[in-house]
C-alpha atoms as a PDB file:
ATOM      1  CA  UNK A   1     120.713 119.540 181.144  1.00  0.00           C
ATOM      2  CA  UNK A   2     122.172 118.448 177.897  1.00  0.00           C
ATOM      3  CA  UNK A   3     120.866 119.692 174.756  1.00  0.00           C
ATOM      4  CA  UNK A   4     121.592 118.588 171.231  1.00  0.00           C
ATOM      5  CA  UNK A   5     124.581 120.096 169.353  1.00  0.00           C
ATOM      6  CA  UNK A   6     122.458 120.776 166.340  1.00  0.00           C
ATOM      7  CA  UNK A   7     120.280 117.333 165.174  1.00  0.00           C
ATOM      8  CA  UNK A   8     117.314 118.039 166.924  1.00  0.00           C
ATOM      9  CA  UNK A   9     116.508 114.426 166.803  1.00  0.00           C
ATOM     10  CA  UNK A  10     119.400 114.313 169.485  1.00  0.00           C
ATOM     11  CA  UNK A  11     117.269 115.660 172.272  1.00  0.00           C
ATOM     12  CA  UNK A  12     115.900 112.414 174.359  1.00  0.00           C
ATOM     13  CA  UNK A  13     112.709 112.203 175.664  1.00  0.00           C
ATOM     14  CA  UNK A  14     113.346 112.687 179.122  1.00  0.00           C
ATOM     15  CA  UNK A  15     114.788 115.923 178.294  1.00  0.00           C
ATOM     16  CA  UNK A  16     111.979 116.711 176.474  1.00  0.00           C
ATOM     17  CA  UNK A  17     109.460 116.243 179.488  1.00  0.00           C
ATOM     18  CA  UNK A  18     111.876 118.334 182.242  1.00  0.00           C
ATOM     19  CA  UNK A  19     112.114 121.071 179.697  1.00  0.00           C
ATOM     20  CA  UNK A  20     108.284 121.388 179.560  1.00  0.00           C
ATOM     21  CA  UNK A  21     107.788 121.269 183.456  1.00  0.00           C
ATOM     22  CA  UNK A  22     110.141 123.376 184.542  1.00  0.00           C
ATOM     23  CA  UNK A  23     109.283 126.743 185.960  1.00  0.00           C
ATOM     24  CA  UNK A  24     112.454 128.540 184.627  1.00  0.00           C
ATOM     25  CA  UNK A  25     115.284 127.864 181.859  1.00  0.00           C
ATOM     26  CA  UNK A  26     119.113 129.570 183.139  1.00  0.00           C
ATOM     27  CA  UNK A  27     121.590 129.693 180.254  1.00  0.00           C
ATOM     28  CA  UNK A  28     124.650 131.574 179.354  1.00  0.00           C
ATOM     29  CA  UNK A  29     122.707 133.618 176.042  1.00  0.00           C
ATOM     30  CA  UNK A  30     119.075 134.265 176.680  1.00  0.00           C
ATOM     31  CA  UNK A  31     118.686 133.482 172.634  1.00  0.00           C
ATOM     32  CA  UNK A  32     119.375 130.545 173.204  1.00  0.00           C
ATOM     33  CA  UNK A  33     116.914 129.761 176.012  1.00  0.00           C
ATOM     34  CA  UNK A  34     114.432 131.744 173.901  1.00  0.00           C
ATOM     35  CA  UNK A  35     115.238 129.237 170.506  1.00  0.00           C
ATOM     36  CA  UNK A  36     114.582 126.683 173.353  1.00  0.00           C
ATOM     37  CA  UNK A  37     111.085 127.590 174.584  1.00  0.00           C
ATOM     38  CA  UNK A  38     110.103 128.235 170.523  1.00  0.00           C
ATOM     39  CA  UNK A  39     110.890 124.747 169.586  1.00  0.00           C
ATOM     40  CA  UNK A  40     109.432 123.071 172.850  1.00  0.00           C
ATOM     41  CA  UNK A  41     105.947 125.470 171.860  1.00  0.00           C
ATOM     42  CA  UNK A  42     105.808 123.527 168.643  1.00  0.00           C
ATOM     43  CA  UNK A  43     105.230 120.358 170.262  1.00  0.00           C
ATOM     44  CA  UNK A  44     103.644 121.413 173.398  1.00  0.00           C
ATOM     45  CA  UNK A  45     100.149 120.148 174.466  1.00  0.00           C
ATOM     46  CA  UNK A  46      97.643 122.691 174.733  1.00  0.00           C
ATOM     47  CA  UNK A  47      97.497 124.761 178.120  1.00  0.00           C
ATOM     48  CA  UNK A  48     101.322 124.326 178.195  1.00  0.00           C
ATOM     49  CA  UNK A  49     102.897 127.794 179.478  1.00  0.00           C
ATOM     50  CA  UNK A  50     106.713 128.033 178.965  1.00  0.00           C
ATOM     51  CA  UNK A  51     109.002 128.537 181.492  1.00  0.00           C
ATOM     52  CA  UNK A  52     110.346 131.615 182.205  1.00  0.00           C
ATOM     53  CA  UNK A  53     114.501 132.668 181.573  1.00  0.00           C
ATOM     54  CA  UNK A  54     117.294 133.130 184.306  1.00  0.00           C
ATOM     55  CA  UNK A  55     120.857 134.462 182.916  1.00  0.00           C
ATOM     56  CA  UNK A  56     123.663 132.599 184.042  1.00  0.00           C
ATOM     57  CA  UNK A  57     127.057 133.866 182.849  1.00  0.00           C
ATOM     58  CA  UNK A  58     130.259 133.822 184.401  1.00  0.00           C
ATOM     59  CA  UNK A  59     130.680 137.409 184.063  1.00  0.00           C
ATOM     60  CA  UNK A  60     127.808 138.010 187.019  1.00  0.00           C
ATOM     61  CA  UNK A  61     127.385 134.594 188.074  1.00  0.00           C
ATOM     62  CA  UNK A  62     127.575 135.204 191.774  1.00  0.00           C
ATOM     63  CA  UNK A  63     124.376 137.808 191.143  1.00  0.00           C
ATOM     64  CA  UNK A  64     122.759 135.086 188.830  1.00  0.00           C
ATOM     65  CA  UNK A  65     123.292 132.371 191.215  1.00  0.00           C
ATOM     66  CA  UNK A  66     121.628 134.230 193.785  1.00  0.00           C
ATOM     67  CA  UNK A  67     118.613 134.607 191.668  1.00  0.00           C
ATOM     68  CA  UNK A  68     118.246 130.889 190.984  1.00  0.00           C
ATOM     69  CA  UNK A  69     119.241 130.114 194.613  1.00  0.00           C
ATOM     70  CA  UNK A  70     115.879 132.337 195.192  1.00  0.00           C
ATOM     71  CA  UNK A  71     113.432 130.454 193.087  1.00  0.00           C
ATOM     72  CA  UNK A  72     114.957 127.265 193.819  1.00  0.00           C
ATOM     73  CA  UNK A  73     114.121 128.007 198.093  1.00  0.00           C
ATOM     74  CA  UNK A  74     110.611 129.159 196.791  1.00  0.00           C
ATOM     75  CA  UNK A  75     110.516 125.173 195.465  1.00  0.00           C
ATOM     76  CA  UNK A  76     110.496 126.668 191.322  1.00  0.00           C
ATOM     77  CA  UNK A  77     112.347 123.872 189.218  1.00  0.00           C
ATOM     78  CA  UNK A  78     115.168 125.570 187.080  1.00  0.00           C
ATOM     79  CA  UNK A  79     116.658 123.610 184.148  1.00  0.00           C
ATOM     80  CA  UNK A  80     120.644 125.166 183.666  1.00  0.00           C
ATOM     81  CA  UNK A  81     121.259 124.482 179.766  1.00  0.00           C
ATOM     82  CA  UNK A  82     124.158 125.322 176.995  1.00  0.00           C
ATOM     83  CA  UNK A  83     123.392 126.863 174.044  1.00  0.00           C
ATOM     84  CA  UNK A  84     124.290 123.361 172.725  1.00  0.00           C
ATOM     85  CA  UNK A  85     126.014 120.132 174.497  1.00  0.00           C
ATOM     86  CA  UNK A  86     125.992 119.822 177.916  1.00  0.00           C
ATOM     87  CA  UNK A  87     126.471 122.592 180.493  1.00  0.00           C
ATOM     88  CA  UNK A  88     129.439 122.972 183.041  1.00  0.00           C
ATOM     89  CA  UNK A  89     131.253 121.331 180.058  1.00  0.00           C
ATOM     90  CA  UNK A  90     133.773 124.387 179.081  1.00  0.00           C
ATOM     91  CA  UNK A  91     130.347 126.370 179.926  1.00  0.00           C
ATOM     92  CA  UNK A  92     130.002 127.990 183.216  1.00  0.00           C
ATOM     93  CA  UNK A  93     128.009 125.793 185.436  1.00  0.00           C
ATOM     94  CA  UNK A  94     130.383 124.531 188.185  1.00  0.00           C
ATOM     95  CA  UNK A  95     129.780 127.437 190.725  1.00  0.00           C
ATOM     96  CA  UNK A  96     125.739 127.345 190.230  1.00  0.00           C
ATOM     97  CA  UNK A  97     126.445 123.898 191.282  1.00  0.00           C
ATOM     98  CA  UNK A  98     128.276 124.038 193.684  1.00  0.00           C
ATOM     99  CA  UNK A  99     126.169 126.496 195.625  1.00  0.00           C
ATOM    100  CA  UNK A 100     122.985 124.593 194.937  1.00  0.00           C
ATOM    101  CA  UNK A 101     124.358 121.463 197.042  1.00  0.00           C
ATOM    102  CA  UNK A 102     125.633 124.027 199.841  1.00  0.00           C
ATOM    103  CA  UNK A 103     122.479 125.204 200.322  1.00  0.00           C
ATOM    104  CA  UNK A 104     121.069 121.696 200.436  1.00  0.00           C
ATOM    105  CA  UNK A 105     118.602 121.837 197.272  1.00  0.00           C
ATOM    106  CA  UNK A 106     119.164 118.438 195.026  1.00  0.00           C
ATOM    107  CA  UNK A 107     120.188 118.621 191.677  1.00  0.00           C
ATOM    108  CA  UNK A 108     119.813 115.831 188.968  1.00  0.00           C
ATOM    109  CA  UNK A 109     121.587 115.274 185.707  1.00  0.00           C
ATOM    110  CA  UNK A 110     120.135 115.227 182.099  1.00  0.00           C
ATOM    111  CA  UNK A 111     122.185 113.532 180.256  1.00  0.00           C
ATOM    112  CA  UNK A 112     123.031 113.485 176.630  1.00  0.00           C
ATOM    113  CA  UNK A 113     125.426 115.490 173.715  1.00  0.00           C
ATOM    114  CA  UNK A 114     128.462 116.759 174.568  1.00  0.00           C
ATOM    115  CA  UNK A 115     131.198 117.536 171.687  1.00  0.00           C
ATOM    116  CA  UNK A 116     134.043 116.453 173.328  1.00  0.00           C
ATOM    117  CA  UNK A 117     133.052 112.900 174.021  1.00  0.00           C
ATOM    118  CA  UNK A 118     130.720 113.068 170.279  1.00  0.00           C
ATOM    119  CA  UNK A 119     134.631 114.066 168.871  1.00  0.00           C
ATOM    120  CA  UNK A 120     136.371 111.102 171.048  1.00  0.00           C
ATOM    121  CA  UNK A 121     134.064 108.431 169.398  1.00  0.00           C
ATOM    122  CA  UNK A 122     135.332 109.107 165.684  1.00  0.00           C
ATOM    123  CA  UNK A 123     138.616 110.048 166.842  1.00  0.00           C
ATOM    124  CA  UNK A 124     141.410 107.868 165.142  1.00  0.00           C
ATOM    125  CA  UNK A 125     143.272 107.908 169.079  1.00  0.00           C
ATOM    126  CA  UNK A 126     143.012 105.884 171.381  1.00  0.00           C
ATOM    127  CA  UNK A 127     140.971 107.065 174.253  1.00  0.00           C
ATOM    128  CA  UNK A 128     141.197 105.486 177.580  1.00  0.00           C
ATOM    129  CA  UNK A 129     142.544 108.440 179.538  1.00  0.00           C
ATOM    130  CA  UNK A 130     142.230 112.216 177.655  1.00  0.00           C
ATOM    131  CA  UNK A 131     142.865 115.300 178.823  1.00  0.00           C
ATOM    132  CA  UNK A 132     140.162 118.239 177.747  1.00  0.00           C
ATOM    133  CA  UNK A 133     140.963 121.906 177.777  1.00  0.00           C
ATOM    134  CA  UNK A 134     137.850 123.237 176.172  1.00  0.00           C
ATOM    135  CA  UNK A 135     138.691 127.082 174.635  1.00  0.00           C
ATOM    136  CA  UNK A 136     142.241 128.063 174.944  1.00  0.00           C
ATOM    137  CA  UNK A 137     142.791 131.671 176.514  1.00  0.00           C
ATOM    138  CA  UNK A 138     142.992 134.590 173.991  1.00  0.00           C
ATOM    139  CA  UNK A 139     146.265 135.478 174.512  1.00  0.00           C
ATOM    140  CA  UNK A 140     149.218 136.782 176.945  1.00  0.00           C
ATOM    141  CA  UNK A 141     150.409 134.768 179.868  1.00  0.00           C
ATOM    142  CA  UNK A 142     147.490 131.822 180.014  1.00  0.00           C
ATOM    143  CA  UNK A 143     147.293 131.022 176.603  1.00  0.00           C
ATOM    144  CA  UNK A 144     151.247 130.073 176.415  1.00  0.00           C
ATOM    145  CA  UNK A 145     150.476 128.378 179.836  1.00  0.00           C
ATOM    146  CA  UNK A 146     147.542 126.426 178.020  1.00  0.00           C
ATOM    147  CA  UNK A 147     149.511 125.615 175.354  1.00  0.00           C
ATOM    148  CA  UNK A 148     152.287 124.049 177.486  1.00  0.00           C
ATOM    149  CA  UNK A 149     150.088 121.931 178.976  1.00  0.00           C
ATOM    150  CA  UNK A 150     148.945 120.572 175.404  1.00  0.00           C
ATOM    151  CA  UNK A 151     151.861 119.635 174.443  1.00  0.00           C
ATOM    152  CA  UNK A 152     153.437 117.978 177.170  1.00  0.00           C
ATOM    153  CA  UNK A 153     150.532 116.104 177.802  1.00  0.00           C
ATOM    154  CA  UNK A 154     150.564 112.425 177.052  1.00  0.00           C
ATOM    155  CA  UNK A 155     147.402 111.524 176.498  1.00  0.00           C
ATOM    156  CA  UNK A 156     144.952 112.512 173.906  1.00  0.00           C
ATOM    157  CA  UNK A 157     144.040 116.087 174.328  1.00  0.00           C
ATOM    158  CA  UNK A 158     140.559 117.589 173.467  1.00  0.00           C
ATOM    159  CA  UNK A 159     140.066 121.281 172.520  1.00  0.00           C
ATOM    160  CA  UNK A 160     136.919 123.656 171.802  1.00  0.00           C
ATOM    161  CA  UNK A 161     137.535 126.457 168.660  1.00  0.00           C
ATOM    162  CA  UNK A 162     135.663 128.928 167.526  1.00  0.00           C
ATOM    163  CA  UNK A 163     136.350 129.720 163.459  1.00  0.00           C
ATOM    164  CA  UNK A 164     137.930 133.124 163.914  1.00  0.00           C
ATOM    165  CA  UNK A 165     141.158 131.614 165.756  1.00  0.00           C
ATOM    166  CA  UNK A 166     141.162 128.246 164.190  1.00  0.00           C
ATOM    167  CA  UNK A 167     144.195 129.317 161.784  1.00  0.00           C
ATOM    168  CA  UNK A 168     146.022 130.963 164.626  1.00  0.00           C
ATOM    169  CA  UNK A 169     145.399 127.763 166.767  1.00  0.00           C
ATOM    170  CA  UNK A 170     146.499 125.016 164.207  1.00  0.00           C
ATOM    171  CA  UNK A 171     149.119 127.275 163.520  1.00  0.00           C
ATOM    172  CA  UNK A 172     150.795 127.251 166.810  1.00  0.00           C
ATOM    173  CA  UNK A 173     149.962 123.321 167.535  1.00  0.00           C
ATOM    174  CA  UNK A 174     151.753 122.709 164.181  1.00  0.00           C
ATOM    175  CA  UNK A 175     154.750 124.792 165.737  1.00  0.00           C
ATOM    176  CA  UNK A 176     154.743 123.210 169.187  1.00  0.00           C
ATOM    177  CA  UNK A 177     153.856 119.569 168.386  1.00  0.00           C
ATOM    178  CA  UNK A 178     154.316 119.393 164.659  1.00  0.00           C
ATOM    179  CA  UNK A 179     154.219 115.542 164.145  1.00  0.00           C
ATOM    180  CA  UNK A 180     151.732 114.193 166.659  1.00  0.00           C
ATOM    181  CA  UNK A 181     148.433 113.872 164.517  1.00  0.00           C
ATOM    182  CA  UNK A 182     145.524 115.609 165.214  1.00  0.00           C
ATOM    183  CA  UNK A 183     141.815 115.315 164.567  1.00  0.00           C
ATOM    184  CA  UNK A 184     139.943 118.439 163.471  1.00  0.00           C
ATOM    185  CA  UNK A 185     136.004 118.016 163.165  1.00  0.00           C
ATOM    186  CA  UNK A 186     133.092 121.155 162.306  1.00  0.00           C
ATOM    187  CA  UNK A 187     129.388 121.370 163.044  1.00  0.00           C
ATOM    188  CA  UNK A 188     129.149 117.795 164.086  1.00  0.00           C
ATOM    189  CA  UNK A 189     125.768 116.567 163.693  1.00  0.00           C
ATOM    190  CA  UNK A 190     124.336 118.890 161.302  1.00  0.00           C
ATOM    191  CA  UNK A 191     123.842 119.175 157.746  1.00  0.00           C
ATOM    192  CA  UNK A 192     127.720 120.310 156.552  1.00  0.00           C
ATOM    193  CA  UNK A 193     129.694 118.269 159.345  1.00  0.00           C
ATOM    194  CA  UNK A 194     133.557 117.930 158.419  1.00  0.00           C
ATOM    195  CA  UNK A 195     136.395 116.310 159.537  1.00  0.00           C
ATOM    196  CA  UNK A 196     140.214 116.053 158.818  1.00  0.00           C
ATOM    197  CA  UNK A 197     143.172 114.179 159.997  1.00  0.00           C
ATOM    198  CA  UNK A 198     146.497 114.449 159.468  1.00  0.00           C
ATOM    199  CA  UNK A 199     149.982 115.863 161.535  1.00  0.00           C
ATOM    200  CA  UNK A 200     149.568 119.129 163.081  1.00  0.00           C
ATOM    201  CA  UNK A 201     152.106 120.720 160.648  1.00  0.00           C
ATOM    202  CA  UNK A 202     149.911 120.064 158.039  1.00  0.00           C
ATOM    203  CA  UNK A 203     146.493 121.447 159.680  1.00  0.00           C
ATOM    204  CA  UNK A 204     146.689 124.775 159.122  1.00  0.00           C
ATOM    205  CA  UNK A 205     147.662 124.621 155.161  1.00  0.00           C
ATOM    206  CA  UNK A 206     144.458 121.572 154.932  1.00  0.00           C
ATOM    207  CA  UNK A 207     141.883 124.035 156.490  1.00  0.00           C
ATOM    208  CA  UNK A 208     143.279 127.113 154.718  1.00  0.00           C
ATOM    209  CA  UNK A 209     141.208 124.988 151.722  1.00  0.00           C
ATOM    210  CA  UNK A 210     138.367 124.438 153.656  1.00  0.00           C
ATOM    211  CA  UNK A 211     134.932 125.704 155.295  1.00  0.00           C
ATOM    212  CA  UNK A 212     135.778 127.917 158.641  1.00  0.00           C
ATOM    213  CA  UNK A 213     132.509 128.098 159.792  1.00  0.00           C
ATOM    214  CA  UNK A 214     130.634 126.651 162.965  1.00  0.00           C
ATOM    215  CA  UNK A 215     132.081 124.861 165.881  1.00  0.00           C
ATOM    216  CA  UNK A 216     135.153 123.458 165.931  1.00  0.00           C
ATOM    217  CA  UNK A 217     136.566 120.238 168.113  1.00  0.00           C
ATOM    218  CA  UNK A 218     140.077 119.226 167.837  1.00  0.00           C
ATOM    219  CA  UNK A 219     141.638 116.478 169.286  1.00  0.00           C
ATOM    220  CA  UNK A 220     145.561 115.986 169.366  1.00  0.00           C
ATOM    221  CA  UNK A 221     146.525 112.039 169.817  1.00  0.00           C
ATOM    222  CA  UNK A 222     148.956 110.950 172.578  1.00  0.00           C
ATOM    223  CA  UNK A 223     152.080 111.866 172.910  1.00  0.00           C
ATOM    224  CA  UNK A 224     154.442 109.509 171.217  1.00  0.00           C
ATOM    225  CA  UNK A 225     157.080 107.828 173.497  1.00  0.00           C
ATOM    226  CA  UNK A 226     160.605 108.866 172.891  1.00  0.00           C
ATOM    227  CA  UNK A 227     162.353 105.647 173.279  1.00  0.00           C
ATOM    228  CA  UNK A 228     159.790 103.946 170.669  1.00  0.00           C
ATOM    229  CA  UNK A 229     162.584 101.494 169.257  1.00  0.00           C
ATOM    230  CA  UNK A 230     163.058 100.207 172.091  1.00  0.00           C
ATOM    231  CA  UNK A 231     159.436 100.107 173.061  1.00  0.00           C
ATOM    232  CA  UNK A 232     159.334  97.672 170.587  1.00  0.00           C
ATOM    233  CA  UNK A 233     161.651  94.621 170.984  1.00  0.00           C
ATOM    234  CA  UNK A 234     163.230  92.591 168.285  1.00  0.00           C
ATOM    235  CA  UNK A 235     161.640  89.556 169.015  1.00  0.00           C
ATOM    236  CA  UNK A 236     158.070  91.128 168.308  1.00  0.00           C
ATOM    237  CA  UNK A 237     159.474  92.653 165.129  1.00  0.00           C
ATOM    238  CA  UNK A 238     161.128  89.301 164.155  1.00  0.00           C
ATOM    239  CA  UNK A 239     158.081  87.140 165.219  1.00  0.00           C
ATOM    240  CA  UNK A 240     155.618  89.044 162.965  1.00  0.00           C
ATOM    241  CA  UNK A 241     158.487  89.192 160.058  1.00  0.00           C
ATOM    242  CA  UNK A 242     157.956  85.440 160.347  1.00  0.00           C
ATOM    243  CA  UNK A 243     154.776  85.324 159.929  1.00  0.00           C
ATOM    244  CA  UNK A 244     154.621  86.745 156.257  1.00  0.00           C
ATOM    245  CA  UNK A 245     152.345  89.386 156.776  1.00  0.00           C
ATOM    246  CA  UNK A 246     152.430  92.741 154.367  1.00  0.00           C
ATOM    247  CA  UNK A 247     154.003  95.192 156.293  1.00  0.00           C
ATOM    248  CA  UNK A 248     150.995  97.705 156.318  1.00  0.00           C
ATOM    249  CA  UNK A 249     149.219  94.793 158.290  1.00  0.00           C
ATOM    250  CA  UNK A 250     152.178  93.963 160.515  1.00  0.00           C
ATOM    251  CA  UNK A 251     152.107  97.842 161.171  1.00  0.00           C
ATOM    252  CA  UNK A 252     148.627  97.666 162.209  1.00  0.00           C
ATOM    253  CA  UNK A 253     148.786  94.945 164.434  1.00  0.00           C
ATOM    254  CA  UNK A 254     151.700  97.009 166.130  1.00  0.00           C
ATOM    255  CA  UNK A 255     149.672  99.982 166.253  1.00  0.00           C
ATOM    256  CA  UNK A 256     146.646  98.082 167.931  1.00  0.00           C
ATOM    257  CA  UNK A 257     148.519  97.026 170.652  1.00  0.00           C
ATOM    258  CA  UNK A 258     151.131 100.030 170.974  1.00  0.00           C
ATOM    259  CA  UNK A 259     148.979 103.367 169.962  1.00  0.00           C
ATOM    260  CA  UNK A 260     151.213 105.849 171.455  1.00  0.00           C
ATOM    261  CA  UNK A 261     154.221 104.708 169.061  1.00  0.00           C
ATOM    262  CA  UNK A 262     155.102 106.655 165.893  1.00  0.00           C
ATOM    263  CA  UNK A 263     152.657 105.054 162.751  1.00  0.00           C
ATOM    264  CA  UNK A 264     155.639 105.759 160.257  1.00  0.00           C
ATOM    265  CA  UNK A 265     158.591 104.553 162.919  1.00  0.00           C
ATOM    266  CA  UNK A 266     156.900 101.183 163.489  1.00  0.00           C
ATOM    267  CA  UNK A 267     155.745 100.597 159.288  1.00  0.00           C
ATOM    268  CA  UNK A 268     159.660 101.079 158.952  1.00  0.00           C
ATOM    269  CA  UNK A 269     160.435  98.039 161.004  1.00  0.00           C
ATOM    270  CA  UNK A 270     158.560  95.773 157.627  1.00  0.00           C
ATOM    271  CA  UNK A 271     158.229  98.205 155.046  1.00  0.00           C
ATOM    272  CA  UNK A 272     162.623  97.273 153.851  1.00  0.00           C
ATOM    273  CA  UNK A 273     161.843  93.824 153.952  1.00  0.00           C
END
């Protein structure tokens, strides 16, 4: 079940009512599912008792699953929530899931806030087909694996940050893909949301300036093609040359149609005339 990423207002009403019938809340930090049950006892009609709280973590989650597996066969509801956005989502969820069908019990979807998609909406890229890696390993072996797959990915790529390894993590994109742009964005739907774009080279000075607190999504537009001159022929180029157009609009009208071409290498094509 999807919870809101901080706007309260976010949470829809359907959520609302399985929250207040269910017989148990599972999450991956019992504070959260505690914060939970507080704010649902606020509205609550009178008589209501709140749910009880399941752990699920991925560090134990074959023992949690077989706790939830037991109050699901003794026909308890259990609601599986985030600590904010939607679980399974970078969150551990797919295992408790997976078991649940193999043991035949029927499962239902919430739906509702998830950063990743909330970050793709106001991204400046376009987004057809993305790729999302959530949080990138620590360190050692997987994290340069991660990282490979970042940047030779050709589509748009969406990462989760926390604020302690934001610097090292714009650091290293700016080193491995230093002029594909990329969209940084903070505590997105709360009071001191932020956002920044630019090329990753420049990410890590631009948030050196800035506000390292909360959540963090970043999403890294598509690779650019190599061969973008040829991409695009001379009879495009010449055809909107004829039409008189500034170049910053003959750019644009490019960039619409081509997104995964260099912004500067196709303004270059009008901006000498």
């Amino acid at each position: 079940m999807a919870t809101p990423l901080g706007n309260l207002g976010d949470l829809s009403e359907r959520a609302r009512e399985v929250l207040s019938r269910v017989s148990f809340l599972a999450g991956e930090s019992s504070q959260a599912v505690l914060r939970w049950i507080e704010i649902l006892r606020k509205t609550a009609p009178d008589g209501w008792s709140p749910p009880g709280v399941l752990s699920y973590r991925e560090s134990s989650r074959e023992k949690d699953t077989g706790i939830i597996l037991e109050k699901l066969a003794q026909g308890l509801a259990v609601a599986l929530i985030s600590d904010a956005g939607t679980p399974g989502i970078s969150d551990p969820g797919w295992f408790l899931v997976r078991q649940t069908r193999l043991q035949g019990t029927s499962i239902w979807p919430v739906p509702g806030p998830c950063a990743a998609v909330a970050a793709l909406s106001v991204c400046p890229f376009p987004t057809r087909r993305f790729h999302f890696e959530g949080f990138l390993p620590h360190s050692g072996k997987q994290r340069k694996e991660a990282l490979s797959r970042v940047r030779e990915c050709s589509d748009t790529v969406v990462l989760y940050e926390s604020p302690h390894r934001l610097e090292k993590t714009l650091e290293e994109l700016g080193a491995l893909a230093p002029s594909r742009e990329l969209f940084v964005i903070r505590e997105m739907t709360k009071k001191f949301e932020e956002s920044w774009w630019g090329e990753s080279r420049e990410a890590a000075g631009a948030w050196a300036d800035k506000t390292v607190k909360g959540e963090f999504t970043l999403v890294l537009a598509p690779l650019a093609r190599e061969t973008e001159e040829e991409e695009l022929s001379p009879e495009t180029i010449d055809f909107l040359k004829g039409l008189g157009l500034p170049a910053k609009t003959a750019a644009g009208i490019v960039r619409h149609f081509h997104p995964g071409l260099s912004k500067k290498v196709v303004y270059h094509h009008f901006a000498n005339d």
